[in-house]
C-alpha atoms as a PDB file:
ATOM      1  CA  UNK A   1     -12.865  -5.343   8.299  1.00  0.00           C
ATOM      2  CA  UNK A   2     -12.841  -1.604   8.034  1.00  0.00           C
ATOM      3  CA  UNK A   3     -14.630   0.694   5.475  1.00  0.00           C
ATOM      4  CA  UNK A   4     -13.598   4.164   4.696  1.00  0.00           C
ATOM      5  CA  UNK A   5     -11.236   3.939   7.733  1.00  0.00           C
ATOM      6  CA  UNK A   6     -13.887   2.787  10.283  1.00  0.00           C
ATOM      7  CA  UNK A   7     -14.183  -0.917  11.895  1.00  0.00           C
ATOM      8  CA  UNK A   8     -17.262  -2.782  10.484  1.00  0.00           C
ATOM      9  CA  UNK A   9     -16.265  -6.332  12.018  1.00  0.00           C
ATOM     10  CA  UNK A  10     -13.712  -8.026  14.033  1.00  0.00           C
ATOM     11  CA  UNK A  11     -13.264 -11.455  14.967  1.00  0.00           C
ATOM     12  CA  UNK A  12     -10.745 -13.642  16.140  1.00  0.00           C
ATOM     13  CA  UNK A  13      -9.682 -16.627  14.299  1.00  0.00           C
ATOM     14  CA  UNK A  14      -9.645 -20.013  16.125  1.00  0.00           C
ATOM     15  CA  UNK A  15      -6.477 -20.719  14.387  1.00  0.00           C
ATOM     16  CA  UNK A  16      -3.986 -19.116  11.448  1.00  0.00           C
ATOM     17  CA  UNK A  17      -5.666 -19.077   7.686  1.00  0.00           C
ATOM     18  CA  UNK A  18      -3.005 -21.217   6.326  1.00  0.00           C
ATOM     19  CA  UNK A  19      -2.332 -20.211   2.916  1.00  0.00           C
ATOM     20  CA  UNK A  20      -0.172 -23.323   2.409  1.00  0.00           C
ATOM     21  CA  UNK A  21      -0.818 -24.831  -1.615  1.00  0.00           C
ATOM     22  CA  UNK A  22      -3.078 -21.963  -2.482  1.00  0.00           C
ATOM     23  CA  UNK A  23      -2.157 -20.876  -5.707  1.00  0.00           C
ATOM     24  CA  UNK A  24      -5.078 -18.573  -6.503  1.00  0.00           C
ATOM     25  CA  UNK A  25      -7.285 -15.510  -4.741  1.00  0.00           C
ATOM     26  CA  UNK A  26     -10.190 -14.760  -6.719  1.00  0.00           C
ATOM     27  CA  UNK A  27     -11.794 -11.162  -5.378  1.00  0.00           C
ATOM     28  CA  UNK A  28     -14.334  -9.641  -6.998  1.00  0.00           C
ATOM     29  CA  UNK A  29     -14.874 -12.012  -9.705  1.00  0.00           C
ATOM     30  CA  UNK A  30     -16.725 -15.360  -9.914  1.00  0.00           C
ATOM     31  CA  UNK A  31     -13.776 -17.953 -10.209  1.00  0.00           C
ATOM     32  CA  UNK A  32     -14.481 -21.993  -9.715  1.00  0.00           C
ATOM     33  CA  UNK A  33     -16.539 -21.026  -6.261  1.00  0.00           C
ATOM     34  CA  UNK A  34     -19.522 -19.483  -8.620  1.00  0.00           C
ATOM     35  CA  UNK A  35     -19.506 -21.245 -11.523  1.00  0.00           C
ATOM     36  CA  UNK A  36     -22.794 -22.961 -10.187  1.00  0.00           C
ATOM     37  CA  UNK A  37     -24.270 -19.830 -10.325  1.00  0.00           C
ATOM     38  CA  UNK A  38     -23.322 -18.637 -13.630  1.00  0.00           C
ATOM     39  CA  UNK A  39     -21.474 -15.616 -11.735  1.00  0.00           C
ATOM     40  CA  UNK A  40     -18.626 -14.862 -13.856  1.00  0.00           C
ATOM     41  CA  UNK A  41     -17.411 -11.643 -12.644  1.00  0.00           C
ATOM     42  CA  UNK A  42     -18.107  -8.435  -9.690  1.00  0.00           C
ATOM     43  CA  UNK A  43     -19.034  -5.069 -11.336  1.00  0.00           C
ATOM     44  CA  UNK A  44     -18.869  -3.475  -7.874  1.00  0.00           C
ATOM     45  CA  UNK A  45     -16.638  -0.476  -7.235  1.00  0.00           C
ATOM     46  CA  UNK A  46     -13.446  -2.248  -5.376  1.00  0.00           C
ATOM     47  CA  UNK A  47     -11.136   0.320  -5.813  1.00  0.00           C
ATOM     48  CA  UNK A  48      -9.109  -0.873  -2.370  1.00  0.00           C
ATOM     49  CA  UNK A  49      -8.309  -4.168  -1.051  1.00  0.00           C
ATOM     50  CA  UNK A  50      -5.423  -4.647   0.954  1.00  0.00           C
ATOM     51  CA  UNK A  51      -4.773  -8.118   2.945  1.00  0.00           C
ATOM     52  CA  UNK A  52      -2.226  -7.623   5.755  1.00  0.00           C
ATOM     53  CA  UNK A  53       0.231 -10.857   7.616  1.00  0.00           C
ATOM     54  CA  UNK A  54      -1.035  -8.802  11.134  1.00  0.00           C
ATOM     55  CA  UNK A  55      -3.927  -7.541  12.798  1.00  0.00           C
ATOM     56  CA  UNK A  56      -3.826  -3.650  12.688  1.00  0.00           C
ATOM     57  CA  UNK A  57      -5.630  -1.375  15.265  1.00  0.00           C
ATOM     58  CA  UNK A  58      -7.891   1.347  14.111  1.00  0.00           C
ATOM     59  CA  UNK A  59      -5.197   4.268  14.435  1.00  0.00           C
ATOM     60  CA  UNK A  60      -3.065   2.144  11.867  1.00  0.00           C
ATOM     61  CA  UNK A  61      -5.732   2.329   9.218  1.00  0.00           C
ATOM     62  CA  UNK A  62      -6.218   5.994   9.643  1.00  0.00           C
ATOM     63  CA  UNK A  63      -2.040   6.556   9.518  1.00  0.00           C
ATOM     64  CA  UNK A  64      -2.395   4.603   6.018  1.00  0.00           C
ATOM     65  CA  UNK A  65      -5.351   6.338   4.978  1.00  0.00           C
ATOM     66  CA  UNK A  66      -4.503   9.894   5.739  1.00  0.00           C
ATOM     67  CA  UNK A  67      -0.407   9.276   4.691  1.00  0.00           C
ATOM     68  CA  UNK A  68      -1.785   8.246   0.855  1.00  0.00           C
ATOM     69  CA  UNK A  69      -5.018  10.261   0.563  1.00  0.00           C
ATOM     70  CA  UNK A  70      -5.073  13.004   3.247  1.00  0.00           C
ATOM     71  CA  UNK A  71      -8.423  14.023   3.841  1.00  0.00           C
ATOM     72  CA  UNK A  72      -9.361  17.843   3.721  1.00  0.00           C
ATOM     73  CA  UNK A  73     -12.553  18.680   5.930  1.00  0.00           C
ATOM     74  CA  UNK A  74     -15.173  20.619   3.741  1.00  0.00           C
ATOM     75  CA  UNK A  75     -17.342  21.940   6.406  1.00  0.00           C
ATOM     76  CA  UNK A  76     -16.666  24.154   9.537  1.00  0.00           C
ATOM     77  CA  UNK A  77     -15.822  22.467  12.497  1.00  0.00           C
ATOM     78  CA  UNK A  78     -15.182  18.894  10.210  1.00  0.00           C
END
């Protein structure tokens, strides 16, 4: 899991998430998981959620990141 371009968590997975009869991804919102809890939706600022078939390394974040939204350094010696 990666935030602003930088690795917050890894993990390997025992086995494949098998996606196999899912019909729906709730992000963000409350969906049948929170009903119990009344939660019916996410007013946090998700502006970017990308799920990927692969594991990608760190420098293929920052390729994605800086080919989309290139960053422009501020400060001297940013």
């Amino acid at each position: 899991i990666y935030f602003n371009g930088v690795e917050m968590l890894s993990a390997t997975l025992s086995a494949p998430i098998d996606w196999a009869g899912a019909e729906t991804l709730y992000i963000g919102a409350g969906g049948p998981t929170f009903d119990y809890w009344d939660h019916k939706s996410d007013y946090s600022a998700i502006d970017e959620l990308r799920i990927f078939d692969k594991a990608l390394t760190a420098t293929d974040i920052q390729i994605m990141i800086n080919a989309i939204n290139p960053y422009i350094p501020t400060f001297p010696g940013e």
